[in-house]
Protein backbone atom coordinates (compact mmCIF):
# COMPACT_ATOMS: atom_id res chain seq x y z
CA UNK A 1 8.70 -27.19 -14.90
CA UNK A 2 7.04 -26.55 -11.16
CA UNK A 3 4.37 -24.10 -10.59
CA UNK A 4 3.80 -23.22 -7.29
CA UNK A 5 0.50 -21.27 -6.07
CA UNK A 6 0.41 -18.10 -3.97
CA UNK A 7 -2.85 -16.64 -2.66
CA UNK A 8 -2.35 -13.01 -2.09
CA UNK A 9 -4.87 -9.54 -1.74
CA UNK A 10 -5.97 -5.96 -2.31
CA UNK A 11 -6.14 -4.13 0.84
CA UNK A 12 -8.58 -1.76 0.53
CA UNK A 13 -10.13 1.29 2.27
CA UNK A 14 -13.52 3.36 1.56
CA UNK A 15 -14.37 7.46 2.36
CA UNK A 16 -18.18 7.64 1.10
CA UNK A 17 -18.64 10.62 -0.68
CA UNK A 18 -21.96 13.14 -0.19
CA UNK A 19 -24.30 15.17 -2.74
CA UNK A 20 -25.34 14.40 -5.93
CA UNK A 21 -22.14 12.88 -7.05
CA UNK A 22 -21.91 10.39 -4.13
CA UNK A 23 -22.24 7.17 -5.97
CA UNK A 24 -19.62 7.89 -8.02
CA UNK A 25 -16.03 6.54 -7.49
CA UNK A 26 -12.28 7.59 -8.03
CA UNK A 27 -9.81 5.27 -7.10
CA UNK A 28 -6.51 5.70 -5.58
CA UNK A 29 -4.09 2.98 -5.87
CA UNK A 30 -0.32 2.07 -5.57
CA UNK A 31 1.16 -1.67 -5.49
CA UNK A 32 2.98 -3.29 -2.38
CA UNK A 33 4.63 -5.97 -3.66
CA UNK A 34 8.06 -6.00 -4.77
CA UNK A 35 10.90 -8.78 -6.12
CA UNK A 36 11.28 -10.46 -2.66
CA UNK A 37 14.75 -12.33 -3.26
CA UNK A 38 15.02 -11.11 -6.47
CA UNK A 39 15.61 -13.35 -9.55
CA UNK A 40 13.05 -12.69 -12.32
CA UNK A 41 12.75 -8.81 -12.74
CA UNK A 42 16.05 -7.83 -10.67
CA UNK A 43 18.36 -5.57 -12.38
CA UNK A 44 21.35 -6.86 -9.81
CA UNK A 45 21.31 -10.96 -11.71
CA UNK A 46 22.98 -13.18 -9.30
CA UNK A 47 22.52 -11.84 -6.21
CA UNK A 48 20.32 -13.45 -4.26
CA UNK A 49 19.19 -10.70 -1.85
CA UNK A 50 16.43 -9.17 -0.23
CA UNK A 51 15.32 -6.11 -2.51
CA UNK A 52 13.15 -3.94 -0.26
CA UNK A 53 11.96 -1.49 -2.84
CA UNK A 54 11.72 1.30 -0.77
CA UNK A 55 11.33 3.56 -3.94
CA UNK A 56 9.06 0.77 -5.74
CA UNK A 57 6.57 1.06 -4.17
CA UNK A 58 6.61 1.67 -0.54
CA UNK A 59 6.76 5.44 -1.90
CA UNK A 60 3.75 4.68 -3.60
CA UNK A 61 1.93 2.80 -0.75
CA UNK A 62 2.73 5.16 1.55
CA UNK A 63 0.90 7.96 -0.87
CA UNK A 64 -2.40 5.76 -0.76
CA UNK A 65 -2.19 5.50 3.06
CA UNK A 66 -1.16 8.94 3.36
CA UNK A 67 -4.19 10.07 1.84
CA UNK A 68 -6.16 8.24 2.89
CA UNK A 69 -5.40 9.78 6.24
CA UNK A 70 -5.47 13.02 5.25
CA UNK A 71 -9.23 12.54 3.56
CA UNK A 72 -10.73 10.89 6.77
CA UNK A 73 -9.60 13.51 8.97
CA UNK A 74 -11.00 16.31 7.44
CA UNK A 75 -14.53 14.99 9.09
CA UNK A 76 -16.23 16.33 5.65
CA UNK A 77 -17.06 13.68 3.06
CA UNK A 78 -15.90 14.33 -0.38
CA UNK A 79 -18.24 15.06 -3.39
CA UNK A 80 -17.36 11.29 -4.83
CA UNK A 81 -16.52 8.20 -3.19
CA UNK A 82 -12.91 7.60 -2.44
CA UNK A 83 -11.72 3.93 -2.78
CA UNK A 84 -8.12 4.02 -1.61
CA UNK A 85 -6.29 0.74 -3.08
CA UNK A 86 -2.80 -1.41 -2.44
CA UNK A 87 -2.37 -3.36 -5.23
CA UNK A 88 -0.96 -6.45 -4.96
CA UNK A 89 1.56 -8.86 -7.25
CA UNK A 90 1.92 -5.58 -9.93
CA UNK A 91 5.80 -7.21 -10.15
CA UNK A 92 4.04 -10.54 -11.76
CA UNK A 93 1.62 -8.30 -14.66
CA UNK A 94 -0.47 -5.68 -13.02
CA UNK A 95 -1.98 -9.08 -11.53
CA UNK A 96 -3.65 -7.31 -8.27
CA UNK A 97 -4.99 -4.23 -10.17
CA UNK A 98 -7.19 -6.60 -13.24
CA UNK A 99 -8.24 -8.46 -10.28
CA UNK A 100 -9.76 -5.35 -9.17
CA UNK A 101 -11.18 -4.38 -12.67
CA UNK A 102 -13.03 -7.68 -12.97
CA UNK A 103 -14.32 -8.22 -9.68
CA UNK A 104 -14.76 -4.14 -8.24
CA UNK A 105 -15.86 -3.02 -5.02
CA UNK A 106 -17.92 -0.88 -6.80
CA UNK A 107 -19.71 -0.32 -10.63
CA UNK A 108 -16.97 0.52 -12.97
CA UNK A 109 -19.42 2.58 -14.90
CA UNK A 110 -19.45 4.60 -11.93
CA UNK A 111 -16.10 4.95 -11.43
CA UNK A 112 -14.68 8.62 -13.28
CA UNK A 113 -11.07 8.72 -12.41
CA UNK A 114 -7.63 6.34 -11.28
CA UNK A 115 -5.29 8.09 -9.68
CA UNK A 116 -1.64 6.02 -9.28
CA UNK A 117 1.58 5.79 -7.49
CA UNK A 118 4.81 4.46 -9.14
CA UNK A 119 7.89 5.16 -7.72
CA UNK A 120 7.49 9.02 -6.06
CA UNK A 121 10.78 9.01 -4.48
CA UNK A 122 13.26 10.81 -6.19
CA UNK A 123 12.25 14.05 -6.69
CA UNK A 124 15.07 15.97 -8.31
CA UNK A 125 15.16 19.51 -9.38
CA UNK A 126 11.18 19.16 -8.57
CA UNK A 127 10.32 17.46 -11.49
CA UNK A 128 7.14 15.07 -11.20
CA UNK A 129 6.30 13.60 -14.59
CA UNK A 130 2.43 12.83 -14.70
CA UNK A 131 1.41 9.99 -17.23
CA UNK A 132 -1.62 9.81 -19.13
CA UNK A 133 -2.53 13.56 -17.84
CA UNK A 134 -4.49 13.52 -21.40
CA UNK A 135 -6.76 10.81 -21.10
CA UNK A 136 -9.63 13.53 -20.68
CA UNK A 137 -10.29 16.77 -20.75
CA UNK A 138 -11.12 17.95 -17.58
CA UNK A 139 -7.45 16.64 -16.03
CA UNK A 140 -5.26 19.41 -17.86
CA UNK A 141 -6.84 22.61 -15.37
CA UNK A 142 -7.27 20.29 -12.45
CA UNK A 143 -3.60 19.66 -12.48
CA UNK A 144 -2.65 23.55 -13.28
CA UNK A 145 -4.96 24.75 -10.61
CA UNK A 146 -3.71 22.11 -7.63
CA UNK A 147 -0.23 23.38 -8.76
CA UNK A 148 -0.62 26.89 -8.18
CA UNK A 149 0.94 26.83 -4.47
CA UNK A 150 3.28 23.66 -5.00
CA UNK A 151 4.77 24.84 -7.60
CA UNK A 152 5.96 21.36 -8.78
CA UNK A 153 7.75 21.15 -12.52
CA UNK A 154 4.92 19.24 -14.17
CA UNK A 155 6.24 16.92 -16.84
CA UNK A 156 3.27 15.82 -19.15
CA UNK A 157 4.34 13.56 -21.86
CA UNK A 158 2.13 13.40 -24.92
CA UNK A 159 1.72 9.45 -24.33
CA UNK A 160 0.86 7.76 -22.07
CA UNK A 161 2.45 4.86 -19.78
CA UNK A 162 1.35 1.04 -19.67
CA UNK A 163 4.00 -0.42 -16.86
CA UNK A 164 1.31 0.24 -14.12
CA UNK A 165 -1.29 -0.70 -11.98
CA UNK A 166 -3.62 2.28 -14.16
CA UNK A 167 -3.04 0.30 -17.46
CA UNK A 168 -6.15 -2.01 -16.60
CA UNK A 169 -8.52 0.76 -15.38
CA UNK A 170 -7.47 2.62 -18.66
CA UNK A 171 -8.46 -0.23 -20.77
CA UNK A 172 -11.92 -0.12 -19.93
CA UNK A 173 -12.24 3.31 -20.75
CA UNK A 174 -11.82 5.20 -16.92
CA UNK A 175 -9.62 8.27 -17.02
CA UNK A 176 -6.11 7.61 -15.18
CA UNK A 177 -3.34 9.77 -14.23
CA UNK A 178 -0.17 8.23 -13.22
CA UNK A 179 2.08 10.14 -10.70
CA UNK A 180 5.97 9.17 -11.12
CA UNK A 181 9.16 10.75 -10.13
CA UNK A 182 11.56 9.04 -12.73
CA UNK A 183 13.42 5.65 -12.94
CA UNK A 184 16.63 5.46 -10.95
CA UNK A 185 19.59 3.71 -10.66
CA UNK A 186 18.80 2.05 -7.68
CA UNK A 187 15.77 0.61 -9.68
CA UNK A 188 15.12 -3.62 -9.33
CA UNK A 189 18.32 -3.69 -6.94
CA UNK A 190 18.97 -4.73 -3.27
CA UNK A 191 20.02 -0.85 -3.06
CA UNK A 192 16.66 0.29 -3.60
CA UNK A 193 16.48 1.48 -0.04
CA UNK A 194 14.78 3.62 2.51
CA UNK A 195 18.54 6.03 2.83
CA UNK A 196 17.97 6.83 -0.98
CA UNK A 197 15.00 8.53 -0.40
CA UNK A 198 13.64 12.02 -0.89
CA UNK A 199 10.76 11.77 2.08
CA UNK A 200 10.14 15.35 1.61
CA UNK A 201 10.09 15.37 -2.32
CA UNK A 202 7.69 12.28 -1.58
CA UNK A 203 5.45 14.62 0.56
CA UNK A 204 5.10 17.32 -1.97
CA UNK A 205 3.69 14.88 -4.55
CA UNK A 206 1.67 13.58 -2.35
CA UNK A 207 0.35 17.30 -0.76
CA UNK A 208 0.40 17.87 -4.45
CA UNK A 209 -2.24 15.13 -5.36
CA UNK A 210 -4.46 15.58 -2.59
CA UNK A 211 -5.44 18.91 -4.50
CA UNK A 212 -5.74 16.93 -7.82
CA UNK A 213 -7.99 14.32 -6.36
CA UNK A 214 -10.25 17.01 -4.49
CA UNK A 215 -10.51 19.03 -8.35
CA UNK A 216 -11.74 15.87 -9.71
CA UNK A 217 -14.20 14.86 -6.50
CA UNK A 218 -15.43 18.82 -7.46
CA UNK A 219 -16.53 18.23 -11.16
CA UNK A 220 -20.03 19.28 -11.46
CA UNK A 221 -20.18 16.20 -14.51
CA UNK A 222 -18.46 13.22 -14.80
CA UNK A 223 -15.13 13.70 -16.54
CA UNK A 224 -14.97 12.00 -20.05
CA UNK A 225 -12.57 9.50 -21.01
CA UNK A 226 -10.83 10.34 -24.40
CA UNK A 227 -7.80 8.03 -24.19
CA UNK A 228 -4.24 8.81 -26.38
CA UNK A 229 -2.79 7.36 -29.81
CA UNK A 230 -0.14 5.32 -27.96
CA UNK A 231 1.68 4.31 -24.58
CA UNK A 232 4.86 3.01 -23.65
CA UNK A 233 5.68 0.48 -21.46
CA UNK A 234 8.99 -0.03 -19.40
């Protein structure tokens, strides 16, 4: 056996948020790694070529950077801090995002919500399935009412999802949500690739989400975790 080291980050970016609520935090994240050569994790065994993973993540990344835009330039600060995160090495075991968990930029106590991007690219018949919707209370109306002019197909399965960067925010007891257009067949291959891509199925979720994210910066109380009886992992 060899092991071989590789120092890698979290990029990270910060909106402070203003009135009484300020302090507290929701994060937005989505990983940037992918498979590289492929090998270990490839669906495509044997072929030793570059898998880009347009669909996992960059869809994803591009959501947290997207946002992040769209939150800055609004020149108002939002009612809770926004802590917009690219998770790194997800491909090796959600490696990046329990990094983040155990060393935080900020209080996890004070942290009410995760909001995550897996794979947002394929938007067919505009389904968006939406993990772990359940995982408190307050999610359910926040969801319903940033829907009313998108008019997405929200999928909510009863339980939730563990194959994402969410999983180690969830553990410790923070409400997640986990935004995800479907596995494809192009999924873990060298043809995961920008052509495949719905960019403006990708832009609804994400238009989508920015109302989500300002329902939950809106709660007058701090939303309260309630978790689910099971989750599946991919």
């Amino acid at each position: 056996f060899s092991r071989k080291n590789v120092t890698t980050s979290n990029i990270v970016g910060v909106i402070e948020g203003e009135g009484p609520n300020a302090d507290e935090t929701i994060v937005i994240g989505g990983h940037y790694d992918h498979l590289g050569y492929g090998g270990y994790g490839s669906n495509a065994p044997g072929r030793r070529e570059v898998h880009n993973g347009a669909d996992d993540n960059a869809t994803g990344t591009e959501a947290v950077v997207e946002l992040a835009r769209m939150f800055a330039k609004r020149g108002k600060a939002p009612g809770r801090r926004l802590v917009f995160v690219c998770f790194s090495a997800e491909e090796m075991g959600l490696l990046g995002a329990q990094h983040y968990v155990k060393e935080p930029l900020f209080p996890l106590e004070d942290t009410v919500a995760m909001v995550n991007f897996d794979m947002i690219g394929w938007l067919r018949d505009d389904k968006l399935t939406v993990f772990n919707w359940n995982s408190c209370a307050e999610f359910d109306p926040i969801l319903t009412n940033a829907n009313e002019q998108m008019k997405l197909d929200l999928v909510k399965p009863p339980s939730g999802f563990a194959g994402s960067d969410h999983l180690p925010f969830f553990q410790r007891n923070i409400p997640v949500m986990f935004m995800h257009t479907g596995l494809t067949s192009t999924y873990h291959t060298p043809e995961d690739d920008f052509e495949t891509l719905d960019c403006d199925g990708a832009l609804k979720v994400i238009e989508f989400t920015e109302g989500v994210i300002d329902g939950i910066a809106k709660l007058d109380n701090k939303p309260q975790f309630v978790g689910q009886q099971s989750a599946r992992r991919v």
